[in-house]
Protein backbone atom coordinates (compact mmCIF):
# COMPACT_ATOMS: atom_id res chain seq x y z
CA UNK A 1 77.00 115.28 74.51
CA UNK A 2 76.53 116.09 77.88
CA UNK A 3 72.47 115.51 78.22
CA UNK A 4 73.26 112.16 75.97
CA UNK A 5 75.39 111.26 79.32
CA UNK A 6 72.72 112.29 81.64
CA UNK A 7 70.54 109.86 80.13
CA UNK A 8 72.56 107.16 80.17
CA UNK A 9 73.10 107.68 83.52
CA UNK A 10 69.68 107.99 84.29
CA UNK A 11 68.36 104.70 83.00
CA UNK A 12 71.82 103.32 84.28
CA UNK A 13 70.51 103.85 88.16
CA UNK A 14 68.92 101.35 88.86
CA UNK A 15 72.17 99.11 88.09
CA UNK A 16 74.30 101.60 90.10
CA UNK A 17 72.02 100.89 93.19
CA UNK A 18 72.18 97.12 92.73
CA UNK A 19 76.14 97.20 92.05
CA UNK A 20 76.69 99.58 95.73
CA UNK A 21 73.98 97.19 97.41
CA UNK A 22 75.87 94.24 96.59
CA UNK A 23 79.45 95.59 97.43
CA UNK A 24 77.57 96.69 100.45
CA UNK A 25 76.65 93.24 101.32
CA UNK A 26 80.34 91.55 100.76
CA UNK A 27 82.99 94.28 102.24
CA UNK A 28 86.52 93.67 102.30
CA UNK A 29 89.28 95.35 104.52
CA UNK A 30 92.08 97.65 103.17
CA UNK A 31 94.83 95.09 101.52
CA UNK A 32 92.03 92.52 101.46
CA UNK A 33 89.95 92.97 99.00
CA UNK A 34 90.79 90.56 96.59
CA UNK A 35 86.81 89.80 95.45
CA UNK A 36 86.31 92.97 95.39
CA UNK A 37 88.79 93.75 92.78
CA UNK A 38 87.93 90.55 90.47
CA UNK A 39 84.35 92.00 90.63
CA UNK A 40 85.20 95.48 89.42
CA UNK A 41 88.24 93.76 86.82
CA UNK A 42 85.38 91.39 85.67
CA UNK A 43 82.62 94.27 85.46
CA UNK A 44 85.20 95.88 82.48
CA UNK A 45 85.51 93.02 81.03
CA UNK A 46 82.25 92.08 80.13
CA UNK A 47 81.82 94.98 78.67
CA UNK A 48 84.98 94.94 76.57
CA UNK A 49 86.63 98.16 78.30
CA UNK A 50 90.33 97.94 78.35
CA UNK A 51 90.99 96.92 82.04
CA UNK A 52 94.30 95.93 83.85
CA UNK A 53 94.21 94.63 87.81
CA UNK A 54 96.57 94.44 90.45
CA UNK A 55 98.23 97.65 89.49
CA UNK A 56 99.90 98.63 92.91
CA UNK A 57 98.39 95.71 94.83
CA UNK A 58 94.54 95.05 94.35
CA UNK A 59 94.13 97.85 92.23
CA UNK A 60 92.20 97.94 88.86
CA UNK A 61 92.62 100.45 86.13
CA UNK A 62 90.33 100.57 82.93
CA UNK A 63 90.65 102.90 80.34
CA UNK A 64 88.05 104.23 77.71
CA UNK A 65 89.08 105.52 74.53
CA UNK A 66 87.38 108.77 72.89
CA UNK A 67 87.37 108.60 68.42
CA UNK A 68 88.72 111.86 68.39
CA UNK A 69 91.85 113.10 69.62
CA UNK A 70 92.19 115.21 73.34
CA UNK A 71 93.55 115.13 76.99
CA UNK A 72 93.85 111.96 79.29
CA UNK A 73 91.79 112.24 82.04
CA UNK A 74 91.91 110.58 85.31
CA UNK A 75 88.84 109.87 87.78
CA UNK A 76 89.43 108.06 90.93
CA UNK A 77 86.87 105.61 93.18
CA UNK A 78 88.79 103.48 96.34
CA UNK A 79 86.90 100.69 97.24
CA UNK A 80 87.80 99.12 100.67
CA UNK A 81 85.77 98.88 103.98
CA UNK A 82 86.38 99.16 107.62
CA UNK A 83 86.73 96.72 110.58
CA UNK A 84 82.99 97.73 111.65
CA UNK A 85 80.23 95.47 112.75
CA UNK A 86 77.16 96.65 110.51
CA UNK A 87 74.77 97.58 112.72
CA UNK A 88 71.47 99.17 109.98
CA UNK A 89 68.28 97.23 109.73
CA UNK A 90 68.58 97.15 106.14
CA UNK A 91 68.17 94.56 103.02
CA UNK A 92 71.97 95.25 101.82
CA UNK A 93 73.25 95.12 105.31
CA UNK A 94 76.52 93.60 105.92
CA UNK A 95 77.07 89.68 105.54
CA UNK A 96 80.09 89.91 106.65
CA UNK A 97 81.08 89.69 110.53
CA UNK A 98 82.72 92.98 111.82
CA UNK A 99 83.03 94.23 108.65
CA UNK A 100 81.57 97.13 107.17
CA UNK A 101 81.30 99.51 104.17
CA UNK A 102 81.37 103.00 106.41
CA UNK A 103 82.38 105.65 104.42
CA UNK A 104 80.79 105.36 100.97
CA UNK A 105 83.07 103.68 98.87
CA UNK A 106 80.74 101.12 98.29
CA UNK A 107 79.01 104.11 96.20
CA UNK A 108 82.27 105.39 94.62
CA UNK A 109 82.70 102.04 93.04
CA UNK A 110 79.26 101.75 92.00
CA UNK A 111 79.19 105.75 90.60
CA UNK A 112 83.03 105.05 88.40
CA UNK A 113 81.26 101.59 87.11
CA UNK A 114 78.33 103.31 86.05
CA UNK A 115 79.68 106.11 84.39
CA UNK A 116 82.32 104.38 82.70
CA UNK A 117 79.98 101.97 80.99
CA UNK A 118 77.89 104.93 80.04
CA UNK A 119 81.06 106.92 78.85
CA UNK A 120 82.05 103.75 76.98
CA UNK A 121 78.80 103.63 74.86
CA UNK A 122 79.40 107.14 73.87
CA UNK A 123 82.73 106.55 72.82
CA UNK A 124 82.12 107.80 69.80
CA UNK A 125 81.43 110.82 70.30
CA UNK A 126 84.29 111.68 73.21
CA UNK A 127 87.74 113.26 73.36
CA UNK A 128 90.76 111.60 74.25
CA UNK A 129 91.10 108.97 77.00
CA UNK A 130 89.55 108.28 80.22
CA UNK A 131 91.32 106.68 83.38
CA UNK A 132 88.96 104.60 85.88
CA UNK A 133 91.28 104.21 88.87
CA UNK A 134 89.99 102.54 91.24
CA UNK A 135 91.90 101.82 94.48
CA UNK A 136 92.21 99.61 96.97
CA UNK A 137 93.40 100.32 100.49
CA UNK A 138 92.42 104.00 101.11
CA UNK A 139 91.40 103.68 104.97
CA UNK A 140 94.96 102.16 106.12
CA UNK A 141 98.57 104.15 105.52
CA UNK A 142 99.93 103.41 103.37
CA UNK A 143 97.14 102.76 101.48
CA UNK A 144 96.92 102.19 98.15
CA UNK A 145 97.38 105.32 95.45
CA UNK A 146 101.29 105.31 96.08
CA UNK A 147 101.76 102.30 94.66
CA UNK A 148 99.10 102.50 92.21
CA UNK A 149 101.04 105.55 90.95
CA UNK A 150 104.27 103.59 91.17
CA UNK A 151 102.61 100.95 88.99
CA UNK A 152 101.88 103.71 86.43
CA UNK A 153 98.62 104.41 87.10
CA UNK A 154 98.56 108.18 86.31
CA UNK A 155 101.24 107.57 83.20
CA UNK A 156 99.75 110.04 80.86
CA UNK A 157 97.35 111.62 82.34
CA UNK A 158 96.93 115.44 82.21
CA UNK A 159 93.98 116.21 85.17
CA UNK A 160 92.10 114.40 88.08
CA UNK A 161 89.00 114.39 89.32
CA UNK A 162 87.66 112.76 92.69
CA UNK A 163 84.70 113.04 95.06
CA UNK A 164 83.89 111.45 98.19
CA UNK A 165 80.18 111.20 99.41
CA UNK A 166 79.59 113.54 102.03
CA UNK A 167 76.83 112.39 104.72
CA UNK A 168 77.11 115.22 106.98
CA UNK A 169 75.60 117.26 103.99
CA UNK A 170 72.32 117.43 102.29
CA UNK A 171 72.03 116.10 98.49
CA UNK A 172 72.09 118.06 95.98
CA UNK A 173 75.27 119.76 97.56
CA UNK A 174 78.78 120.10 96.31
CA UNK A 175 81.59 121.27 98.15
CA UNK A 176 84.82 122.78 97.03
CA UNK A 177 87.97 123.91 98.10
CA UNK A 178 90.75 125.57 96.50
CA UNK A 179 94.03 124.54 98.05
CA UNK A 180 94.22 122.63 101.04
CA UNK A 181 90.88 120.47 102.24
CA UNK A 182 92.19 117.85 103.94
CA UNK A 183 94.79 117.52 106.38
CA UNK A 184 98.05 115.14 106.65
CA UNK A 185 97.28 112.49 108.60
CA UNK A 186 100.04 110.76 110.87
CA UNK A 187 100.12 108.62 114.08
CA UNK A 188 102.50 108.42 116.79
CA UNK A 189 103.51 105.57 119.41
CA UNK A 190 105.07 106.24 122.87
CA UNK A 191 106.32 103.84 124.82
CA UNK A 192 107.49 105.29 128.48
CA UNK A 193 109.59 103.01 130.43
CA UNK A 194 109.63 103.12 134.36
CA UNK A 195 110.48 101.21 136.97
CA UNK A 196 106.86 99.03 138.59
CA UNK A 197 106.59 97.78 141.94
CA UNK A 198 103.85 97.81 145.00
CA UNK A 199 101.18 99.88 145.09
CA UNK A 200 102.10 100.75 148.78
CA UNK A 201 105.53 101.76 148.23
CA UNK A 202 105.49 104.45 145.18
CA UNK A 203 108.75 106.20 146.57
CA UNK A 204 110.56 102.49 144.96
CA UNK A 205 109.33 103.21 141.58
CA UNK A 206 109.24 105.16 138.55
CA UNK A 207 105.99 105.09 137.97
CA UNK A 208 105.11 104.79 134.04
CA UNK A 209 101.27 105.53 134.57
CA UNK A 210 102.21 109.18 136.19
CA UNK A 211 104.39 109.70 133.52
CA UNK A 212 102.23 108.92 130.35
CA UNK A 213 99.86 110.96 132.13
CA UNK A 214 102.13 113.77 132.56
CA UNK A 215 102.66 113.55 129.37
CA UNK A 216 99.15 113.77 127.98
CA UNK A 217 99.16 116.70 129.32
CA UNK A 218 102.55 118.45 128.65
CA UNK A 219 101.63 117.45 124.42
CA UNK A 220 98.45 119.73 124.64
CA UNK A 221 100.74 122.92 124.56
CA UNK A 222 102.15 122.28 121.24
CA UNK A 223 98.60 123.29 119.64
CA UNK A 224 97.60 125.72 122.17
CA UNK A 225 100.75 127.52 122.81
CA UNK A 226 103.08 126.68 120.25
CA UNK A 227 101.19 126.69 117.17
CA UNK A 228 99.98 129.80 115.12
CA UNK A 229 96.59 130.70 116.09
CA UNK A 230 95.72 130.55 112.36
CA UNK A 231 96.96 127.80 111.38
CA UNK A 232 94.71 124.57 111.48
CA UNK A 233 96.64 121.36 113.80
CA UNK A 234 95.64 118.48 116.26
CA UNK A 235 97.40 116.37 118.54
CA UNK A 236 95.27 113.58 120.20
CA UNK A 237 96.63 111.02 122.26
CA UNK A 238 94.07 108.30 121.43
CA UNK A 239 94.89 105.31 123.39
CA UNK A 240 96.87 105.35 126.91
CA UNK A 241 97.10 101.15 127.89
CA UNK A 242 99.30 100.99 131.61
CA UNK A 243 97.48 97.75 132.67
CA UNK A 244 97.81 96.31 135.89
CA UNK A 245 96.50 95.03 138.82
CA UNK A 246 94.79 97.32 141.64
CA UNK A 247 97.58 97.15 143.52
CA UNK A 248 100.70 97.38 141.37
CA UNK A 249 102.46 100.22 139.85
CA UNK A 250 103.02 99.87 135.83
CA UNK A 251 106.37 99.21 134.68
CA UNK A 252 105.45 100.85 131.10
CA UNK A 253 102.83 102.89 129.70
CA UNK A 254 101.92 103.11 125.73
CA UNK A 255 100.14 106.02 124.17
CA UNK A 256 99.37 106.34 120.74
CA UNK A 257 97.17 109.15 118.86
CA UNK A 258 97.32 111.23 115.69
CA UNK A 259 98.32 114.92 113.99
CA UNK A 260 96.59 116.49 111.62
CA UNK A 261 98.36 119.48 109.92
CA UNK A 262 98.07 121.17 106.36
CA UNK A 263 101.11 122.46 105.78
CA UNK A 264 104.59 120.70 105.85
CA UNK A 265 106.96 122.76 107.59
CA UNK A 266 104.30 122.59 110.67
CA UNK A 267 104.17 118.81 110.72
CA UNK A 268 108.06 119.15 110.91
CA UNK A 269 107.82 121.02 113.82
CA UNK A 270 105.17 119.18 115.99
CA UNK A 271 107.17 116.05 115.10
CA UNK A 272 109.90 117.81 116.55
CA UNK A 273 108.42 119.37 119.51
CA UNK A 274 106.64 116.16 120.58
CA UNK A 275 110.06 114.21 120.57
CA UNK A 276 111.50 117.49 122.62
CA UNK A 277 108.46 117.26 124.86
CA UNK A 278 108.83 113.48 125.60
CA UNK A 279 112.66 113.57 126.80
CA UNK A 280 111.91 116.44 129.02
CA UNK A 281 108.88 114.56 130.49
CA UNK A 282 110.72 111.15 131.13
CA UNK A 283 113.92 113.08 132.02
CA UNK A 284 112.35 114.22 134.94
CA UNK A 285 110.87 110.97 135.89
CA UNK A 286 113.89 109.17 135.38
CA UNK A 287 112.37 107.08 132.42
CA UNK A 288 113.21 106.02 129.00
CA UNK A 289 111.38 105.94 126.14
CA UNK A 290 110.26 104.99 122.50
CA UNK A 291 108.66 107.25 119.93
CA UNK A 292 107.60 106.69 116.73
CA UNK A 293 105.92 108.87 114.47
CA UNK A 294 104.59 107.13 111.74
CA UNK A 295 104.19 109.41 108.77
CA UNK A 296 100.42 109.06 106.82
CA UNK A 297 99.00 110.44 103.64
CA UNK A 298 100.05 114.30 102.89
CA UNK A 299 97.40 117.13 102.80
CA UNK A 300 95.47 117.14 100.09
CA UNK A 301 95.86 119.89 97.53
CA UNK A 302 93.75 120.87 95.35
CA UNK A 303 95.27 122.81 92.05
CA UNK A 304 92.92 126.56 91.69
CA UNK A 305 92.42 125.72 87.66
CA UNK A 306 90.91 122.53 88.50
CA UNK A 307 88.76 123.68 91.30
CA UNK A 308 87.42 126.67 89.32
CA UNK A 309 86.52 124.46 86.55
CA UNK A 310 84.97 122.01 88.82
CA UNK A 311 82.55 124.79 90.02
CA UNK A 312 81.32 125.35 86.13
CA UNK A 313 80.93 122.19 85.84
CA UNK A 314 78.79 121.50 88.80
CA UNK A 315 76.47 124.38 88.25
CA UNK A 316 74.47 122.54 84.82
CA UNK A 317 73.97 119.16 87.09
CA UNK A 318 70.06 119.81 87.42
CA UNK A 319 70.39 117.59 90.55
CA UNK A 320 72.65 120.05 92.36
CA UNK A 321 70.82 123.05 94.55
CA UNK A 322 73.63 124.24 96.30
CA UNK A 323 77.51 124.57 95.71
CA UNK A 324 79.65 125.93 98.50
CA UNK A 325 83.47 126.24 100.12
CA UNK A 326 84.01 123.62 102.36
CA UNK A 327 85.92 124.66 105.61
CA UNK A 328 89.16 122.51 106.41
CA UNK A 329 88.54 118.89 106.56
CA UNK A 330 91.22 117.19 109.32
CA UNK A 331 90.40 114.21 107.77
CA UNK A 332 93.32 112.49 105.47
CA UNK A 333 92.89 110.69 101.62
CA UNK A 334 95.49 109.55 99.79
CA UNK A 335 93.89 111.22 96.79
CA UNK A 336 96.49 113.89 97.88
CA UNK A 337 99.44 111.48 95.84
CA UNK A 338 97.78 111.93 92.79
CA UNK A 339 97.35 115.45 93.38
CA UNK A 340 100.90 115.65 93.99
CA UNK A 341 101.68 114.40 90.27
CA UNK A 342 99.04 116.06 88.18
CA UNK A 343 96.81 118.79 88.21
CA UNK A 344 93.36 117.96 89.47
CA UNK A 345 91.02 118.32 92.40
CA UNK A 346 89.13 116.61 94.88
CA UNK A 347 85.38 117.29 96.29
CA UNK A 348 82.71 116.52 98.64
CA UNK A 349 79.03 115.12 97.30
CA UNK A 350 76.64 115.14 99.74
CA UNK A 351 74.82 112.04 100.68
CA UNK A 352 73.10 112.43 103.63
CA UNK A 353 70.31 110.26 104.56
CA UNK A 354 66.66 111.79 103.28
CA UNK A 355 65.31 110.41 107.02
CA UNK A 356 67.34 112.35 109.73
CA UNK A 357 66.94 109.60 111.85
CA UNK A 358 68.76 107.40 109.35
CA UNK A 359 71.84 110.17 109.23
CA UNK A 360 75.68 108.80 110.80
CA UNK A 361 78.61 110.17 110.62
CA UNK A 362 81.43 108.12 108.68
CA UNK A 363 82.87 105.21 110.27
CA UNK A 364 79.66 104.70 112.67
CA UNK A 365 77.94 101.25 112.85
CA UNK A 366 74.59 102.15 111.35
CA UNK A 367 76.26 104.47 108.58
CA UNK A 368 74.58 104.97 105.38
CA UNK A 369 73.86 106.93 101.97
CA UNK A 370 70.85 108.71 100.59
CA UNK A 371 71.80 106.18 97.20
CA UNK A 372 70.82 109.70 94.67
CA UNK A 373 73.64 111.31 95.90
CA UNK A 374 75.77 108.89 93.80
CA UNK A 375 73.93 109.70 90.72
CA UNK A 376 74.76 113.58 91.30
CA UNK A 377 79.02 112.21 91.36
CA UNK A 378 78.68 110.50 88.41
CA UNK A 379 77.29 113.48 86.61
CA UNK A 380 79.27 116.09 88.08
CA UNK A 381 82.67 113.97 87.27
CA UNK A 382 81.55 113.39 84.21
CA UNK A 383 80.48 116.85 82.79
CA UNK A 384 84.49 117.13 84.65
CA UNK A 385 85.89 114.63 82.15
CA UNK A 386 84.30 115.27 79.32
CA UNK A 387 84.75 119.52 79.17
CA UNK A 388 88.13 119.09 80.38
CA UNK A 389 88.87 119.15 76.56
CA UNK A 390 87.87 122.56 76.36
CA UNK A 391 89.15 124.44 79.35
């Protein structure tokens, strides 16, 4: 069963390149991605695979149905872009202003389509059903698997699987982790309000700029001398606007940033500690203030079972030369709600460039995928959802 998959994968490749270059091409922002979705909902279609769309929003669901009897298995692709300007010399470059697929999920759409079309023509010979999530809105909180789930999304299923293409590493790589990989991802505001004035006469004012500055600093102890030493967290303050002319003191200040943790009780606490931090700072000022932290996605997860099976299943992909433990990503994916609900896990593909001069991180202007790596996820999440039945 499993070589008649790699096969029809194989000779599927070609298709799977076209499908990613062309969603490369015409990229659509989280909550936006309304062609994007009729493309993917019409792709099922014409194939005659059971598909519903706007589940949660824009997102589409298909399901393939094995002839004999077994578990229901999810696999999950998300499928928006960022507000980038596209900045490769490529063919499949961007035709869309300031808008760009950065991250790969151009491919994850392309891999799911792909291998559900090739699991479809082997219908026959599967187990049970097979879930092809695919979500819209991953990039922006609240993104889109809540209220895919909401919509009923994962009713049924028994296991997960997801991957994300990985261009920091090589192809031919998967990485793994067994409980947390990546971190909850929230944001904070703070608004700090003085009192402005001249620029020659400082001793009238509260000045907001001092304080947000102050403050910058004072929030760097939480990590470094409030937090356990072993225990992964970030505070950045990302943003500091107090605009004004050369000679005028600001008014207000506005900071905003982000916190990564992985576990919950310690995202409690630097919520806490930052609000604690914040009086005391504009309480000796004399200012007032706003803050709002604006909880993201949770940490992702991943269940042991799930991971250990993973690892099986990745070691008879002939593509993949190396399998290894990821350290701690501080990244955030809303894969974690799924992983929340059902057993599953989440992994990394890599994906980087075969040119090192063509290798980006995520989310940078000229970012890009070696196009093989995409052939290695659908392989290695299928040989996941089709042995599931027997582990």
């Amino acid at each position: 069963m499993i070589n008649n998959l790699f096969a029809k994968l194989d000779g599927y490749y070609d298709e799977m390149v076209s499908i990613r270059r062309y969603l490369h091409q015409h990229p659509e922002l989280s909550f936006q991605e309304y062609n994007t979705a009729k493309f993917i909902q019409s792709y099922y279609e014409e194939l005659n695979i059971e598909v519903k769309g706007q589940v949660g929003g824009n997102g589409v669901v298909a399901k393939v149905y094995g002839k004999k009897p077994g578990k229901t298995v999810a696999l999950r692709a998300d499928f928006d872009a960022l507000p980038i300007q596209d900045e490769k010399d490529v063919p499949y470059k961007s035709l869309v202003p300031g808008v760009m697929h950065a991250c790969g999920h151009d491919g994850h759409t392309a891999t799911l389509l792909i291998l559900a079309k090739s699991l479809y023509e082997l219908r026959d010979e599967l187990e049970g059903t097979y879930v092809f999530i695919h979500q819209h809105a991953e990039e922006f909180a609240p993104g889109g698997a809540a209220s895919m789930i909401e919509d009923g999304c994962l009713e049924g299923v028994d296991v997960i699987f997801g991957t994300h293409l990985w261009a920091s590493e090589p192809t031919g790589t998967i990485q793994y982790r067994t409980g947390p990989i990546m971190a909850a991802a929230d944001r904070f505001e703070i608004e700090i309000q003085g009192k402005g004035g001249h620029g020659a006469q400082p001793h009238k004012t509260r000045d907001a700029l001092v304080t947000a500055s102050q403050l910058v600093v004072n929030l760097q102890q939480i990590v470094s001398r409030k937090v356990n030493p072993v225990d992964a967290a970030v505070v950045t303050v990302a943003s500091f606007i107090a605009e004004n002319a050369f000679n005028v003191i600001a008014d207000k200040a506005k900071l905003s940033g982000t916190v990564r943790t992985f576990k919950e009780e310690l995202r409690q606490f630097i919520e806490e500690e930052m609000e604690r931090i914040i009086h005391g700072t504009c309480y000796t000022s004399e200012s007032t203030y706003q803050f709002d932290f604006i909880r993201g996605y949770p940490a992702v997860v991943n269940h042991e079972k799930e991971t250990e099976f993973l690892i099986h299943c990745a070691q008879v992909i002939p593509e993949v030369t190396n399998i290894e433990e990821t350290e701690l990503q501080m990244g955030g994916e809303d894969f974690a709600y799924y992983l929340e609900k059902v057993p599953g896990t989440f992994f990394f593909t890599g994906a980087r460039p075969m040119r090192e001069e063509d290798g980006y991180p995520h989310h940078h202007p000229k970012f890009d995928i070696d196009e093989k790596a995409m052939l290695i996820a659908a392989k290695t999440l299928g040989t996941a959802a089709v042995n599931v039945h027997h582990n």
